[in-house]
N, C-alpha and C. Protein backbone atom coordinates (compact mmCIF):
# COMPACT_ATOMS: atom_id res chain seq x y z
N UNK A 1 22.70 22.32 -12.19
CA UNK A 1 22.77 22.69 -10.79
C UNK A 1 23.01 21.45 -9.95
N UNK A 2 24.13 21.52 -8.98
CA UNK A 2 23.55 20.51 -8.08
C UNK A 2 22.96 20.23 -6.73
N UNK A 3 23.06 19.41 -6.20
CA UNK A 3 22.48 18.50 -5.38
C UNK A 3 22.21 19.87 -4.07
N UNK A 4 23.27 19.86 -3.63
CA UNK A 4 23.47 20.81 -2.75
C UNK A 4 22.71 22.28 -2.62
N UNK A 5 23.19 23.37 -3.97
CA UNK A 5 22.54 24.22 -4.14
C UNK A 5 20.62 23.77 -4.02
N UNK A 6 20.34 23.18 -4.68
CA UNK A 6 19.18 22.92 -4.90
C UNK A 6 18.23 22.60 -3.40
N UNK A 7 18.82 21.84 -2.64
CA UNK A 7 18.71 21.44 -1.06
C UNK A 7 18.87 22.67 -0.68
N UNK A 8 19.56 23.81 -0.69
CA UNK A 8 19.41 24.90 0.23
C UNK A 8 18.48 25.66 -0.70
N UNK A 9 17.88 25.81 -1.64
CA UNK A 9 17.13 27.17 -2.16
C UNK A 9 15.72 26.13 -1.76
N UNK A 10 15.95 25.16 -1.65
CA UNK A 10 14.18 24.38 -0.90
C UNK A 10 13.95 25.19 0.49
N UNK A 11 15.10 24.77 1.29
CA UNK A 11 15.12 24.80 2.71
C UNK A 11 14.73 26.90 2.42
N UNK A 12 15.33 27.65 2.21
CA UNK A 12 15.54 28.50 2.21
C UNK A 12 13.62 29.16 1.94
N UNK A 13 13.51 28.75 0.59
CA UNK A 13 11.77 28.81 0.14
C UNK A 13 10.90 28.77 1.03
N UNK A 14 11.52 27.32 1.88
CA UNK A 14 10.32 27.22 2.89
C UNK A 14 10.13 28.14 4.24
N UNK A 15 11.36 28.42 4.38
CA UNK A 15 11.45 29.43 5.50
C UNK A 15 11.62 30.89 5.16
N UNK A 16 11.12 31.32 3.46
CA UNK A 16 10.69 32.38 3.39
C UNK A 16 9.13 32.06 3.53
N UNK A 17 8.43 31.27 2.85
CA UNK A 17 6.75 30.86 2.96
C UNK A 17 6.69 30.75 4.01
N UNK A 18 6.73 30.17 5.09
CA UNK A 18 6.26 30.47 6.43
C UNK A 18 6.76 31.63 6.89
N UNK A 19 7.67 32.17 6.70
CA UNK A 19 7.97 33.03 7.29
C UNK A 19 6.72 34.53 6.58
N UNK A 20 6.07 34.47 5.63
CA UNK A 20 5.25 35.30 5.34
C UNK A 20 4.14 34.85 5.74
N UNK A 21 3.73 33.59 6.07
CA UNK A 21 2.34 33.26 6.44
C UNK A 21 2.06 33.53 7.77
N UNK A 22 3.31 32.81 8.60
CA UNK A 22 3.10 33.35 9.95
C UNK A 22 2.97 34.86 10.23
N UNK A 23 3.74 35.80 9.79
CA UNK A 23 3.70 36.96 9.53
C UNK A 23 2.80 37.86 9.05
N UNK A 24 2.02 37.22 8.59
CA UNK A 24 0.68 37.81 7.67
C UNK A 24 0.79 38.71 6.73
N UNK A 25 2.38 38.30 6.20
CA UNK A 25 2.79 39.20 4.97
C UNK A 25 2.03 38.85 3.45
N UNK A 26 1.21 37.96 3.53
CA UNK A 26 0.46 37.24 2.16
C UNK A 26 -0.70 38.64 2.00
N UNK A 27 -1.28 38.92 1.13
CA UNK A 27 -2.34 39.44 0.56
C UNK A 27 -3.48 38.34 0.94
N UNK A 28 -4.72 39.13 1.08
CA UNK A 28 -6.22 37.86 1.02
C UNK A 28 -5.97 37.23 -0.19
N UNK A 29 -5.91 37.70 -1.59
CA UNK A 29 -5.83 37.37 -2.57
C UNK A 29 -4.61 35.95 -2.99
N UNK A 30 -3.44 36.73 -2.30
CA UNK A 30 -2.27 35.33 -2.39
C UNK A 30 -2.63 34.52 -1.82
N UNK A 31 -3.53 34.20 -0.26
CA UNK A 31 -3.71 33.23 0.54
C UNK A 31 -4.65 32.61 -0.29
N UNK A 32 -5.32 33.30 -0.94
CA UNK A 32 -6.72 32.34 -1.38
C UNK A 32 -5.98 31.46 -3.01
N UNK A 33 -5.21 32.36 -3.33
CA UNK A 33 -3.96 31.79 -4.40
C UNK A 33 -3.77 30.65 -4.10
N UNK A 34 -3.23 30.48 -3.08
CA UNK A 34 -2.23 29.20 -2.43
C UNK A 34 -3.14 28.46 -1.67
N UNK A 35 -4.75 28.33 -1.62
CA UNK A 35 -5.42 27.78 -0.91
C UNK A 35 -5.58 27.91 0.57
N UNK A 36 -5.20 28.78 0.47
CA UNK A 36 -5.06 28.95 2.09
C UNK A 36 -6.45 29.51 2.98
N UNK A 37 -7.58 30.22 1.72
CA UNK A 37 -8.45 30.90 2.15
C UNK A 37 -9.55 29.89 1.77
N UNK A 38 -10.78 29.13 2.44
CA UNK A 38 -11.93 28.77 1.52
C UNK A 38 -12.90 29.86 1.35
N UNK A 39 -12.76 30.67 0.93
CA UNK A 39 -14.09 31.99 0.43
C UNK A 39 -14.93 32.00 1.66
N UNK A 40 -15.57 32.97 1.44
CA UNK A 40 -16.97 33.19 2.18
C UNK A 40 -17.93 32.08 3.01
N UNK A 41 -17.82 32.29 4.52
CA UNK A 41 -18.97 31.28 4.98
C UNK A 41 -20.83 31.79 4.32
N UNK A 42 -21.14 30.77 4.04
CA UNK A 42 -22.45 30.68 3.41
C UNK A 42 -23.41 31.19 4.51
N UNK A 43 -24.04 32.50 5.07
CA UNK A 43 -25.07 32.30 5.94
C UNK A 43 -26.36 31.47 5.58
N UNK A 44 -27.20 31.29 6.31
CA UNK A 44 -28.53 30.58 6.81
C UNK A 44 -29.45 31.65 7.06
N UNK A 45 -30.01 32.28 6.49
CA UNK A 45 -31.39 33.59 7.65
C UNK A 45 -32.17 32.68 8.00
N UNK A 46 -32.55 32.95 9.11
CA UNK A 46 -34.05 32.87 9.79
C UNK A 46 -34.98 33.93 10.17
N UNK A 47 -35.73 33.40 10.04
CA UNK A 47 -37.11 34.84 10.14
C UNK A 47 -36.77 35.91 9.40
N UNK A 48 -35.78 35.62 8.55
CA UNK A 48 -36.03 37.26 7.76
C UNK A 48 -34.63 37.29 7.69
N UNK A 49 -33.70 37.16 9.05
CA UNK A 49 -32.54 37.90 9.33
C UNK A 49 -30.90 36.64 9.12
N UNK A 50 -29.85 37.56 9.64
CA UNK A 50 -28.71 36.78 9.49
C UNK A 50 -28.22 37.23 10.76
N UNK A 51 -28.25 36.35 11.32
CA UNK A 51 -27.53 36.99 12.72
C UNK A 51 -26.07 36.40 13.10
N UNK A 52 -25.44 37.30 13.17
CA UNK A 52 -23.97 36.88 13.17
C UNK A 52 -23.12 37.14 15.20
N UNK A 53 -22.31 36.35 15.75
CA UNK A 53 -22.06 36.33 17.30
C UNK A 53 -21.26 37.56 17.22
N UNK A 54 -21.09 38.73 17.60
CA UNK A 54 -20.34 40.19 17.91
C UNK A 54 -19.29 40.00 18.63
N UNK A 55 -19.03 38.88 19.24
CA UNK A 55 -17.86 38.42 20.00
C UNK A 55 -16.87 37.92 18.58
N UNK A 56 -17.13 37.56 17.48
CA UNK A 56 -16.17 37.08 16.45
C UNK A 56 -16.00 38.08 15.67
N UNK A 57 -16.63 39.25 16.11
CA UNK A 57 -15.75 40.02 15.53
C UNK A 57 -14.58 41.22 16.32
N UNK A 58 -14.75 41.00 17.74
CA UNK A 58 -13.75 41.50 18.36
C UNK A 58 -12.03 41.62 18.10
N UNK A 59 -11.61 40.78 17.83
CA UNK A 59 -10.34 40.86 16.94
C UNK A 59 -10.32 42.23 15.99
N UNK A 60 -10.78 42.38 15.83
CA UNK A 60 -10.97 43.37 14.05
C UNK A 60 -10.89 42.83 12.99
N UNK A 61 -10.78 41.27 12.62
CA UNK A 61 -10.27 40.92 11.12
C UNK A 61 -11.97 40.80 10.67
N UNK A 62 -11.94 40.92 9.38
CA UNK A 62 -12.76 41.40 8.49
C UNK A 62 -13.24 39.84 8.00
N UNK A 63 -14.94 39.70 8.27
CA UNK A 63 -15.41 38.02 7.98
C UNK A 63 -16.46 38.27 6.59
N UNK A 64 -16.06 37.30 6.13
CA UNK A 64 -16.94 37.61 4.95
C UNK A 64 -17.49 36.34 4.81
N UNK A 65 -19.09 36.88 3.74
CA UNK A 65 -20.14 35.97 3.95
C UNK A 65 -20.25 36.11 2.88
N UNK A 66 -21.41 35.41 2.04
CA UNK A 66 -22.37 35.30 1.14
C UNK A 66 -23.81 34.32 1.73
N UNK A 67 -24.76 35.53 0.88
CA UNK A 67 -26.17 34.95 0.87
C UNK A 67 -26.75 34.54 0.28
N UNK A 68 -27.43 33.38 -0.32
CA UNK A 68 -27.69 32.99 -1.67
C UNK A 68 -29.19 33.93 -1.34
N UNK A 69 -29.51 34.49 -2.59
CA UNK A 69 -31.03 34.66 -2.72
C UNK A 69 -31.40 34.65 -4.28
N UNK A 70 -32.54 33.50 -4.27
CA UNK A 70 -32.56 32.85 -5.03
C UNK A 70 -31.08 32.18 -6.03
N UNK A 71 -31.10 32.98 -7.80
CA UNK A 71 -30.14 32.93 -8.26
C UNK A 71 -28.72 33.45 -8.09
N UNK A 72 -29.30 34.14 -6.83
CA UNK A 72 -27.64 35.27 -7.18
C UNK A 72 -27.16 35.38 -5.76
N UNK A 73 -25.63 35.01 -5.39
CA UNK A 73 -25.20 34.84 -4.08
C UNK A 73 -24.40 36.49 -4.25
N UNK A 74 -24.62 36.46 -2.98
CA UNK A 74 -24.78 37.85 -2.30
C UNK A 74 -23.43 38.23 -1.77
N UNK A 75 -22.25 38.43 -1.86
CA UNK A 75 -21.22 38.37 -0.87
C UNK A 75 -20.94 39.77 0.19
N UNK A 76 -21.16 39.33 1.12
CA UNK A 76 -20.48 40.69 1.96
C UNK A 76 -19.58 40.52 3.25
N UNK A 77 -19.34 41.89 4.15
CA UNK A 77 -18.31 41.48 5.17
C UNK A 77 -18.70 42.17 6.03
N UNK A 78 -17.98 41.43 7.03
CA UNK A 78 -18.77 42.57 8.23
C UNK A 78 -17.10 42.22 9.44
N UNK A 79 -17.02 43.99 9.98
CA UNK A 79 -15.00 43.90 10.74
C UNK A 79 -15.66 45.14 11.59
N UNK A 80 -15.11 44.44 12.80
CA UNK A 80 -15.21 45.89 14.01
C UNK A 80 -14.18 46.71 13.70
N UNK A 81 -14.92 48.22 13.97
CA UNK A 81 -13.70 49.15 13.79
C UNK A 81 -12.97 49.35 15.53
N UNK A 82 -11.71 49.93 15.37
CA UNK A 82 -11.37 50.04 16.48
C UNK A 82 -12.17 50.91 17.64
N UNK A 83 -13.36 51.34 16.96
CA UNK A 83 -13.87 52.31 18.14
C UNK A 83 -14.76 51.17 18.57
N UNK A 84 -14.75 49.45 18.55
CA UNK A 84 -16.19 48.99 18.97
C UNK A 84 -17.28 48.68 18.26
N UNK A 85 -17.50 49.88 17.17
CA UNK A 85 -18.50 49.36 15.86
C UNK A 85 -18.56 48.08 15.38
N UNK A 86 -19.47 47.75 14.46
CA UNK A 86 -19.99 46.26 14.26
C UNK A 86 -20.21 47.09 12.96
N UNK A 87 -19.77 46.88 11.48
CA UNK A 87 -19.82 47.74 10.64
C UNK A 87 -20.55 46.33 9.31
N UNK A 88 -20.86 46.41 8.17
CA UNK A 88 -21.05 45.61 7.16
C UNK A 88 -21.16 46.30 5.99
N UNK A 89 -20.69 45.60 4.98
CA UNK A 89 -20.76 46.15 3.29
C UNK A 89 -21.07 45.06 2.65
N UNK A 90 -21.46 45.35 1.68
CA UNK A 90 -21.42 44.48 0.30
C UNK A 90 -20.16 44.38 0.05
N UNK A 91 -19.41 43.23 -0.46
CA UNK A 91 -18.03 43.02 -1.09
C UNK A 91 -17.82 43.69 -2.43
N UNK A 92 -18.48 44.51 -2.50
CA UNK A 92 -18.57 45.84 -3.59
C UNK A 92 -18.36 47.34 -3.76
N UNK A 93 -18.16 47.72 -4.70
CA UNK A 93 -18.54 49.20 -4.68
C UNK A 93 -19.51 49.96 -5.98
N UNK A 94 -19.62 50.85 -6.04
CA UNK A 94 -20.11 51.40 -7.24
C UNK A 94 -19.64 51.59 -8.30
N UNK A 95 -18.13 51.49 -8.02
CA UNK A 95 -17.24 51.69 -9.52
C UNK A 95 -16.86 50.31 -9.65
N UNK A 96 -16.22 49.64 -9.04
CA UNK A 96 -15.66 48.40 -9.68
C UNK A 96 -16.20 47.27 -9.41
N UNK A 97 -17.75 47.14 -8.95
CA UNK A 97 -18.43 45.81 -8.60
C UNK A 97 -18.31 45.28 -10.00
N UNK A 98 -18.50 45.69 -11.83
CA UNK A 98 -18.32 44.64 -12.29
C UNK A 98 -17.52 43.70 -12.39
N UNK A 99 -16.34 44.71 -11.97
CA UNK A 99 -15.01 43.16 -11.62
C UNK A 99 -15.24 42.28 -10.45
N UNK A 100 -16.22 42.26 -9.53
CA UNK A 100 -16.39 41.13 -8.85
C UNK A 100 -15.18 40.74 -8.16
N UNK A 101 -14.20 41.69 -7.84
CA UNK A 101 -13.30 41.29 -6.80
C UNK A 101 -13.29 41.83 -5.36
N UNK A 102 -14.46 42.22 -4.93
CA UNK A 102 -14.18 42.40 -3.67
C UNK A 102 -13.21 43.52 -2.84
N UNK A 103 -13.32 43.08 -1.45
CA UNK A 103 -12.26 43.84 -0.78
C UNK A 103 -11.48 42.77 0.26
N UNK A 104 -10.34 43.49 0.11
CA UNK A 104 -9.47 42.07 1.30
C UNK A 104 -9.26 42.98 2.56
N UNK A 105 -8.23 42.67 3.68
CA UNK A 105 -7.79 43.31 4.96
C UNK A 105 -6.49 43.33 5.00
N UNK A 106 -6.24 44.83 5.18
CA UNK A 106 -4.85 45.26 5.76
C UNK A 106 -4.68 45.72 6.95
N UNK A 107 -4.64 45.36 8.23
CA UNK A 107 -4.87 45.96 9.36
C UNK A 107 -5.77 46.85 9.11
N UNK A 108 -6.14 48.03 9.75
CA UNK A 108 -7.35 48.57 9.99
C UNK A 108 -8.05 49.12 8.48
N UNK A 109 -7.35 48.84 7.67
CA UNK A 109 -7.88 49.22 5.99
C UNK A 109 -8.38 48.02 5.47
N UNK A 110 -9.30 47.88 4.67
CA UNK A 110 -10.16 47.70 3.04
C UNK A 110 -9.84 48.09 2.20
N UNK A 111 -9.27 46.99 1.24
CA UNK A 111 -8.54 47.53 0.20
C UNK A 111 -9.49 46.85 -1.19
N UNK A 112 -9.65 47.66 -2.08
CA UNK A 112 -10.23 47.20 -3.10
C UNK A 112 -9.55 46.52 -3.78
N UNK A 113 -9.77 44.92 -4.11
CA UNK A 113 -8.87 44.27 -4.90
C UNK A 113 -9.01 44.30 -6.48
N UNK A 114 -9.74 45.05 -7.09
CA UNK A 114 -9.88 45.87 -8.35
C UNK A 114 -9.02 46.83 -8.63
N UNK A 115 -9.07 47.97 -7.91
CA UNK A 115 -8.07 49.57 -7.83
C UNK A 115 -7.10 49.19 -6.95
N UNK A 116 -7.10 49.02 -5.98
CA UNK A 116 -6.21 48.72 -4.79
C UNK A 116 -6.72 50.33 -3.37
N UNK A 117 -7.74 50.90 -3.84
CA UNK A 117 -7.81 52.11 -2.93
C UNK A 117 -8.65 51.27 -1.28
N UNK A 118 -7.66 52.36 -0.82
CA UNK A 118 -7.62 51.32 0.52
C UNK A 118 -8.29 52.61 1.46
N UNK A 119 -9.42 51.84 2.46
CA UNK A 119 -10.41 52.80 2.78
C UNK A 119 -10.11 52.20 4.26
N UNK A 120 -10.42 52.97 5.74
CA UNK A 120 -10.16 52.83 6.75
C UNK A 120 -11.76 52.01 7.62
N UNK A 121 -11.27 50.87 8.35
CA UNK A 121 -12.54 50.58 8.73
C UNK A 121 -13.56 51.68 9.31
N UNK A 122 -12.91 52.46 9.65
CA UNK A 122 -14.16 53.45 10.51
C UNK A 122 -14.99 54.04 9.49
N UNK A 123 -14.52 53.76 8.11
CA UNK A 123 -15.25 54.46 7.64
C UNK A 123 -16.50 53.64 7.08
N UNK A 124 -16.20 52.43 6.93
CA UNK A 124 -17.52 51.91 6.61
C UNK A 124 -18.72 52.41 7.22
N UNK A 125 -19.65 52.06 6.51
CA UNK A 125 -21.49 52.28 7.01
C UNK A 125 -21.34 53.71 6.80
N UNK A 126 -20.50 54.52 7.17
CA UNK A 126 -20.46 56.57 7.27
C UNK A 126 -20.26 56.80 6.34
N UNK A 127 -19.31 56.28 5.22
CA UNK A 127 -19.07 56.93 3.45
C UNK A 127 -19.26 56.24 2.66
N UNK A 128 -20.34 56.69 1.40
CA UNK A 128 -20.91 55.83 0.66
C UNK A 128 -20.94 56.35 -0.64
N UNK A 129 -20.91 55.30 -1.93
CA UNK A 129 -20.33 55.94 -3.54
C UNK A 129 -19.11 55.70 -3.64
N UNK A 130 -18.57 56.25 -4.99
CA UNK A 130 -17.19 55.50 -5.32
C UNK A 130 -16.60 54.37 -4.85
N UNK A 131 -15.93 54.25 -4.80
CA UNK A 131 -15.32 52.98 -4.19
C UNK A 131 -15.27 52.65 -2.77
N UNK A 132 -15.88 53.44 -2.25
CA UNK A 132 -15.65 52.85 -0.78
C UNK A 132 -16.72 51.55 -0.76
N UNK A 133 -16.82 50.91 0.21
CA UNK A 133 -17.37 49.57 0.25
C UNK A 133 -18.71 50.33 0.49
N UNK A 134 -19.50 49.47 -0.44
CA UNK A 134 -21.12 50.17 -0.51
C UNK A 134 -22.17 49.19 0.70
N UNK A 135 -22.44 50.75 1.62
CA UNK A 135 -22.94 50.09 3.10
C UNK A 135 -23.86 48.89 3.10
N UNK A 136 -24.06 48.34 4.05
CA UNK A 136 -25.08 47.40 4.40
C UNK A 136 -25.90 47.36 5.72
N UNK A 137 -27.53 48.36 5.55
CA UNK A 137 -27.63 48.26 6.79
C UNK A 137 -27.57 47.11 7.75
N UNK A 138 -27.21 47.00 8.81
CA UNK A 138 -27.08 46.28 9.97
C UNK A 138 -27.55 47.00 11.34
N UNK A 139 -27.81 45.94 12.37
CA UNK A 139 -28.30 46.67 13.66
C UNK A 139 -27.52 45.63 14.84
N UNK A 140 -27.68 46.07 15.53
CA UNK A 140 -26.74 45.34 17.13
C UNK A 140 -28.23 44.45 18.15
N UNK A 141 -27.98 43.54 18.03
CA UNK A 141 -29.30 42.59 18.94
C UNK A 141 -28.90 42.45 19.77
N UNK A 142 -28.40 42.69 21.48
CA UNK A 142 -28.17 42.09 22.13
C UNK A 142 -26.59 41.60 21.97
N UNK A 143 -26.08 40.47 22.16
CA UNK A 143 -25.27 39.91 21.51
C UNK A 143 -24.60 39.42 19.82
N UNK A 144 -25.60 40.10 19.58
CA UNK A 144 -25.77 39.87 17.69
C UNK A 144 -26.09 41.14 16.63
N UNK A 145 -25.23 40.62 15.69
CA UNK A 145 -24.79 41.89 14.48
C UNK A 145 -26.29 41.30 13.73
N UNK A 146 -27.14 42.29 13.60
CA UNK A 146 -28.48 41.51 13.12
C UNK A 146 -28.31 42.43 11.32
N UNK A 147 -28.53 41.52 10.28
CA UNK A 147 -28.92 41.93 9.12
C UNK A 147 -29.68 41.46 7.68
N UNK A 148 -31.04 41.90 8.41
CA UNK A 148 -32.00 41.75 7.39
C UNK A 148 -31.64 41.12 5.84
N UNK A 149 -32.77 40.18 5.24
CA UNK A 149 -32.56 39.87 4.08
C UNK A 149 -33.17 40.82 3.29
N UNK A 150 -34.16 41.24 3.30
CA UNK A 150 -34.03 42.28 2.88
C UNK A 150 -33.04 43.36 2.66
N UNK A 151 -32.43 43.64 3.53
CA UNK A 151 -31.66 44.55 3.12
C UNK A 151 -29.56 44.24 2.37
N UNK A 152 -30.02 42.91 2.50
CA UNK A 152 -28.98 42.17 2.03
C UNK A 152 -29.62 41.90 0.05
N UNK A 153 -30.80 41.90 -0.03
CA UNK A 153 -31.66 41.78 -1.09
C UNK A 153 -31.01 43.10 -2.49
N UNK A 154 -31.13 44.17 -1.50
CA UNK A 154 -30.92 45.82 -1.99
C UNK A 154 -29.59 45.38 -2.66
N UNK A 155 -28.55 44.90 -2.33
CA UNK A 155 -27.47 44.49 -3.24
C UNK A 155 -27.45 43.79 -4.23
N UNK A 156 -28.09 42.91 -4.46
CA UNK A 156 -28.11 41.91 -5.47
C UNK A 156 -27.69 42.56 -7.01
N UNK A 157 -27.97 43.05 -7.63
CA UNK A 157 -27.57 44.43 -8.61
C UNK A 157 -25.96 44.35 -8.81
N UNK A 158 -25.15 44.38 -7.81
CA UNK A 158 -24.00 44.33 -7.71
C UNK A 158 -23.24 42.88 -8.44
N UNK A 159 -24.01 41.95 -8.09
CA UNK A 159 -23.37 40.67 -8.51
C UNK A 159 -24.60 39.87 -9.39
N UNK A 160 -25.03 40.42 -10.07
CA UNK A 160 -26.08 39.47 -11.09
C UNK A 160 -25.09 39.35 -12.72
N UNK A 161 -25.40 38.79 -13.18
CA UNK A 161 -25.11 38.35 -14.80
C UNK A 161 -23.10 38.67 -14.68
N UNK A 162 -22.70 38.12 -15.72
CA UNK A 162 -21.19 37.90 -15.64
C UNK A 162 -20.52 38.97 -14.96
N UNK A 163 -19.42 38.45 -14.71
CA UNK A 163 -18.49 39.10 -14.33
C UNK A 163 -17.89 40.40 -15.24
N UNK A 164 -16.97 41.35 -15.24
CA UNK A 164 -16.50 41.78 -16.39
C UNK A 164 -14.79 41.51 -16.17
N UNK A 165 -14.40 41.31 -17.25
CA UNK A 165 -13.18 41.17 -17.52
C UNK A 165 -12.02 41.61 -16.73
């Protein structure tokens, strides 16, 4: 090949890759591929709780956390639905938590990155079993998405001992 060809399929590459990043044509999964994602912010509880600002989740994009307790970190997410809700799950479900992959964001859907079944934010916290993202109670403080370690605890089950294949 030469010189030339090779100079335009660069130029060309690069202005398909941005052109999907800006676009938000990547998958969670490809971004985190390509480094683009660092995983889960680590919460901190105090007094018991995890209190997260309700103003970051106005956008609608879907934030995900993990909690360490003790041995076993906890991952979950928490995405306003368009009605206003302040919603949270475990990054799990009942059928495919042993694969330990989570759920990513497609505009107003949760998509299981195991199956690929893609569930609508409103429905979090309201449908629970199979694959939909398995709830996490949460409550509204004031300015804050408040959620108990305890009840972040009730998951642990989901992500203890290996992964499965």
């Amino acid at each position: 090949m030469n010189k030339r060809f090779l100079s335009r399929f660069a130029v060309l590459a690069l202005i398909l890759a941005l052109g999907l990043l800006l676009g938000g044509g990547l998958s969670g999964r490809a971004q985190a591929f390509l480094g683009l994602f660092n995983g889960p912010a680590k919460v901190s509880p105090k007094n018991g709780e995890v209190r997260l600002p309700l103003k970051d989740l106005a956008d609608g994009k879907a934030r995900h956390y993990v909690y360490a307790s003790g041995k076993t970190e906890i991952p979950f997410f928490v995405v306003q639905s368009a009605d206003g809700v302040a919603r949270a799950a475990f990054d799990a479900c009942d059928v495919c938590y042993p694969a330990r992959k989570g759920y990513s964001q497609d505009g107003a859907y949760m998509i299981c990155n195991n199956c690929g079944q893609r569930f609508h934010v409103s429905r979090i916290n309201e449908i629970k079993g199979g694959c939909n993202p398995a709830p996490l109670t949460r409550r509204v403080d004031g300015s804050e998405l408040v959620i108990r370690t305890a009840d972040l605890d009730t998951g642990a089950a989901y992500f203890q001992g290996p992964a499965a294949p």
